[in-house]
Protein backbone atom coordinates (compact mmCIF):
# COMPACT_ATOMS: atom_id res chain seq x y z
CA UNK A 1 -106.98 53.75 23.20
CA UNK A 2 -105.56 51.32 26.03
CA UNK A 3 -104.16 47.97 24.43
CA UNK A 4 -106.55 46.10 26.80
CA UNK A 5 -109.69 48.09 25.86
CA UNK A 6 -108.32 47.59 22.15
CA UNK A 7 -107.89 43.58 22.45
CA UNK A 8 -111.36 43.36 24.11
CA UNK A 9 -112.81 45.46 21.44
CA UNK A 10 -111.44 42.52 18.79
CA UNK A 11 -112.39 39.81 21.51
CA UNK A 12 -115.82 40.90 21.54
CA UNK A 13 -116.13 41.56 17.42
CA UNK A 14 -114.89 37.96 17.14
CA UNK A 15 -117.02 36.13 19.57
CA UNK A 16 -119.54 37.50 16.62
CA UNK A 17 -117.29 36.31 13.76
CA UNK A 18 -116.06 39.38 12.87
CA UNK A 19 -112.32 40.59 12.67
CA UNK A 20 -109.42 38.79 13.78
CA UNK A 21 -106.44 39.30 16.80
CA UNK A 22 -102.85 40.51 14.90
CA UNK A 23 -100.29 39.38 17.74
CA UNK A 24 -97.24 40.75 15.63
CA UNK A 25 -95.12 40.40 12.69
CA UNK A 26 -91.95 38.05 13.43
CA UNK A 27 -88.57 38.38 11.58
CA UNK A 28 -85.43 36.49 11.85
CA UNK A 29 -83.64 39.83 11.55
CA UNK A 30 -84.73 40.98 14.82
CA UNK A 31 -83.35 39.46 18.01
CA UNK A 32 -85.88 37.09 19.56
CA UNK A 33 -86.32 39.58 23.02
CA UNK A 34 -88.14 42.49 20.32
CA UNK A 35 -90.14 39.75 18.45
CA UNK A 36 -92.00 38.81 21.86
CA UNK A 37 -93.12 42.22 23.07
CA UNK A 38 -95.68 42.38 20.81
CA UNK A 39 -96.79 38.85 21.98
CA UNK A 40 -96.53 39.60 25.75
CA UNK A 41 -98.34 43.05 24.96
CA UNK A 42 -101.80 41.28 23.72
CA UNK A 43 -101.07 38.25 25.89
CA UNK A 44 -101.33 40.74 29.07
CA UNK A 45 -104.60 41.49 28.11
CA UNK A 46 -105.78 38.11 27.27
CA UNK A 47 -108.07 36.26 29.63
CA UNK A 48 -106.51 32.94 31.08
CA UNK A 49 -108.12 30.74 28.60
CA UNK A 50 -106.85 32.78 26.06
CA UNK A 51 -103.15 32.53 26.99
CA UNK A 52 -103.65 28.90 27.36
CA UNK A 53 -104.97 28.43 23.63
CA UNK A 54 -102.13 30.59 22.36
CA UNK A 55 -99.29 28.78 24.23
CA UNK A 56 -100.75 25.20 23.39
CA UNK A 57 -100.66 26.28 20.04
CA UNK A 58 -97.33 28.30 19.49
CA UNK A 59 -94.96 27.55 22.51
CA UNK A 60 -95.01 23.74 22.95
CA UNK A 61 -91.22 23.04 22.16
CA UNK A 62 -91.93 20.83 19.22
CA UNK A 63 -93.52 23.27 17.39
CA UNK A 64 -91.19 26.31 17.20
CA UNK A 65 -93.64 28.46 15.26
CA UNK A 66 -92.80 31.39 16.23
CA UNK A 67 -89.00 31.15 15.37
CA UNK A 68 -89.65 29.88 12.11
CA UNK A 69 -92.03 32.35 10.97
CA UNK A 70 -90.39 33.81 7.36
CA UNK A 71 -89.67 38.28 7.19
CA UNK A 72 -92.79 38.50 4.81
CA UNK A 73 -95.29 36.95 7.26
CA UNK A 74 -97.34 37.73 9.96
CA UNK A 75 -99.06 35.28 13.04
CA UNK A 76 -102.91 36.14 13.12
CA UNK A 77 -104.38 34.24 16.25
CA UNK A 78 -108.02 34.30 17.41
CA UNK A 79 -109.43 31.70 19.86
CA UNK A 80 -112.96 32.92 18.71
CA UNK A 81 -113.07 32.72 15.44
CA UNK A 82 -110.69 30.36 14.37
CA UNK A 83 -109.43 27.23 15.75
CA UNK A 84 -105.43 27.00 14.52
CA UNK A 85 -103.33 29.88 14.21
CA UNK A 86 -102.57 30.92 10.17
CA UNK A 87 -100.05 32.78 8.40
CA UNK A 88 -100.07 35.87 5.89
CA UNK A 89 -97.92 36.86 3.59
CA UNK A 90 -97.65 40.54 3.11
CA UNK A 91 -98.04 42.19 -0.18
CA UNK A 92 -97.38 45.50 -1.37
CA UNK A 93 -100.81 47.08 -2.16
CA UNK A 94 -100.85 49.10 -5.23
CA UNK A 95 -102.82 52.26 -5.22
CA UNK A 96 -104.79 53.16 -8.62
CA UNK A 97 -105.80 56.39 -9.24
């Protein structure tokens, strides 16, 4: 599946409140170049209003999310369906049988 068919997919799931958009997990251990192309990927296939949202909110120079983002966390950002962008910390998920 084509990343833009793939982000309109979750574009059109949350206009309905479903889902959410994963831009990309961010670690300090990674130069800053690698970090972005996950961010540039979905932001290539966001409409205009889109990209505007998502810079207001994570490149305005005060507010440095994206470099400060911890190893165990990932940046979940959905104009729809959610007005600020929020954090999750990953957990290992422990399979019973």
């Amino acid at each position: 599946m084509k990343a833009k068919n793939l982000v309109y997919c979750i574009n059109e799931l949350g206009k309905r409140g479903v889902g959410f958009l994963l831009i990309t997990q961010y670690s300090t251990s990674i130069p800053a170049e690698i970090r972005n192309v996950g961010t540039y990927f979905i932001m290539s296939a966001m409409s205009e209003t889109e990209i505007q949202r998502f810079k207001e909110i994570t490149l305005h120079p005060s507010s440095k999310l994206i470099t400060r983002l911890p190893k165990a966390m990932s940046y979940i950002f959905s104009p729809y369906w959610y007005p600020e962008p929020f954090f999750v910390k990953h957990r290992k998920v422990e399979l019973r049988t």
